[in-house]
Structures are given as structure tokens and as C-alpha cells.
C-alpha atoms as a PDB file:
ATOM      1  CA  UNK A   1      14.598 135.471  19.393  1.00  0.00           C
ATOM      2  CA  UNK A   2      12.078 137.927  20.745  1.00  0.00           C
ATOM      3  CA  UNK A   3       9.403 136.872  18.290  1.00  0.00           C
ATOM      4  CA  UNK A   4       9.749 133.245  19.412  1.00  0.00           C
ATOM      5  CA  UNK A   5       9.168 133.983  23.535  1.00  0.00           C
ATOM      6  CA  UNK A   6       6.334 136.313  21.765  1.00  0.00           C
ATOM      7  CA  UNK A   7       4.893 133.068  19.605  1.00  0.00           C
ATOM      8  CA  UNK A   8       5.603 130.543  22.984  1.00  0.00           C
ATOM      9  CA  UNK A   9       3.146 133.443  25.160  1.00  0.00           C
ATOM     10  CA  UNK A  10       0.152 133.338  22.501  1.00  0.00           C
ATOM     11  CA  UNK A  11       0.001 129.664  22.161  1.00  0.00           C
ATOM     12  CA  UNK A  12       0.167 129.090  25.923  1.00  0.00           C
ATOM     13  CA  UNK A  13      -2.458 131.506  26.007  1.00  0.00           C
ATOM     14  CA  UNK A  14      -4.458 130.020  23.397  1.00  0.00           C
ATOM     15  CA  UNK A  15      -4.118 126.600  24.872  1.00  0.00           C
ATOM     16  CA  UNK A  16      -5.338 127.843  28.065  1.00  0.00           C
ATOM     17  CA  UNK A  17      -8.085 129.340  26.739  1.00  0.00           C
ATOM     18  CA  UNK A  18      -9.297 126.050  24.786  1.00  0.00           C
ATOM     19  CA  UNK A  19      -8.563 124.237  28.123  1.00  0.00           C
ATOM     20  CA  UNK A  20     -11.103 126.334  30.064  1.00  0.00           C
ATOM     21  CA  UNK A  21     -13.269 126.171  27.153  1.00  0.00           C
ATOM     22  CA  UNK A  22     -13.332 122.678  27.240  1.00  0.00           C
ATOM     23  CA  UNK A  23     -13.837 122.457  31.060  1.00  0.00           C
ATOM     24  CA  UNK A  24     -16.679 124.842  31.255  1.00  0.00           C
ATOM     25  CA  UNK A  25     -18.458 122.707  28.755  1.00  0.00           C
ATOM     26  CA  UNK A  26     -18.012 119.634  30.926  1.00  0.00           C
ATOM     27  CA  UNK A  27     -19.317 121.224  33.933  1.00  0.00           C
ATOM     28  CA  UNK A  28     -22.236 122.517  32.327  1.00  0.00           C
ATOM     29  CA  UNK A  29     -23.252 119.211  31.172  1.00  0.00           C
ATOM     30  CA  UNK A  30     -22.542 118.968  27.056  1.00  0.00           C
ATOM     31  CA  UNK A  31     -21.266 115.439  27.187  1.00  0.00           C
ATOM     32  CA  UNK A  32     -23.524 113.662  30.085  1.00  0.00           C
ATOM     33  CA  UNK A  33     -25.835 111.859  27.334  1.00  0.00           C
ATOM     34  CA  UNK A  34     -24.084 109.105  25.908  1.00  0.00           C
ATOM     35  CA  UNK A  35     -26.264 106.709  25.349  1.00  0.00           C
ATOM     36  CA  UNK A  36     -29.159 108.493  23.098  1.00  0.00           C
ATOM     37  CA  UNK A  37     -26.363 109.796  19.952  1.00  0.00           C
ATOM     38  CA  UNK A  38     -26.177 106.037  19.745  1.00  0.00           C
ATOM     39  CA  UNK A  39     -29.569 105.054  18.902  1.00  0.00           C
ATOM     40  CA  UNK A  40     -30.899 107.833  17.934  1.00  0.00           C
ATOM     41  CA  UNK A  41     -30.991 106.608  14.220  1.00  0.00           C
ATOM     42  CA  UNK A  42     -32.917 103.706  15.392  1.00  0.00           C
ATOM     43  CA  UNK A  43     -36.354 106.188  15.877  1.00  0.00           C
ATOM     44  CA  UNK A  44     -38.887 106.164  13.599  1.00  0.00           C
ATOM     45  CA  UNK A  45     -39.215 110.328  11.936  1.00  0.00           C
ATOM     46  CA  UNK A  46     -42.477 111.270  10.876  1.00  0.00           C
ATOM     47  CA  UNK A  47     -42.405 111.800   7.267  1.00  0.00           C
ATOM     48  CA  UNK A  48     -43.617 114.936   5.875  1.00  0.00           C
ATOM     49  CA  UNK A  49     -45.220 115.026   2.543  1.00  0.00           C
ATOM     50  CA  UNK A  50     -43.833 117.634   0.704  1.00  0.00           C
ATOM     51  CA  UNK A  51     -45.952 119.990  -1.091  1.00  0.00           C
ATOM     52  CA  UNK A  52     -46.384 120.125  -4.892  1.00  0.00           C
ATOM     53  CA  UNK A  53     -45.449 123.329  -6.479  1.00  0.00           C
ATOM     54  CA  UNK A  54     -48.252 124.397  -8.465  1.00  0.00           C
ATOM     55  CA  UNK A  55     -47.690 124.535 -12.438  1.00  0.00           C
ATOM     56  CA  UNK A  56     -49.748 126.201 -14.886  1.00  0.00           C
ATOM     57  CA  UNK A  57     -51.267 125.094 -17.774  1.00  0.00           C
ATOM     58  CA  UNK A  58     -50.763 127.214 -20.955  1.00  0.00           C
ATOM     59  CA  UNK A  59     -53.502 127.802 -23.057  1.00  0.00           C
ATOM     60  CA  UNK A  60     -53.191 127.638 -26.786  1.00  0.00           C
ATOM     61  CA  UNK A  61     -55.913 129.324 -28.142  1.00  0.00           C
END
């Protein structure tokens, strides 16, 4: 029986801890954006050329 008052304590903990988590991120700001996620695939990228790996030749002789 004491294991399970043990088990209740951590998870309340843990909860609590996510909770703050959670509201420290939305204070500081993490979720104000919410309308650039949603067109964000709509920008063009610049596409890179990749470079060629060089190969050599072998020389029969």
C-alpha cells in the first residue's frame, strides 16, 4: 500500500513538472506564430546543385 501513495507522489510530481514546462514555454513565446507553419511549404527554396564526386579513370596500359 506504501508503494502505491509512493507511485501517486511521483506522478503528481511529474505532472507538475510537465505543467510548468508547458507554461514556461507559453510565456516565452513558442506558440505565438501560427500563421507561417501553415504556408510555409508554399515558399519557393533555392535549389542547390549538388556537387559531383569526382571518379577516376583507370588506365589500361
Amino acid at each position: 500500500m506504501s508503494a502505491l501513495f509512493l507511485l501517486i507522489g511521483i506522478s503528481i510530481i511529474v505532472a507538475g513538472s510537465f505543467l510548468t514546462a508547458f507554461l514556461w514555454s507559453v510565456k516565452s513565446g513558442q506558440y505565438d506564430d501560427d500563421y507561417t507553419p501553415s504556408i510555409r511549404m508554399l515558399f519557393d527554396d533555392d535549389i542547390k546543385e549538388e556537387s559531383k564526386p569526382i571518379v577516376k579513370k583507370k588506365i589500361n596500359k
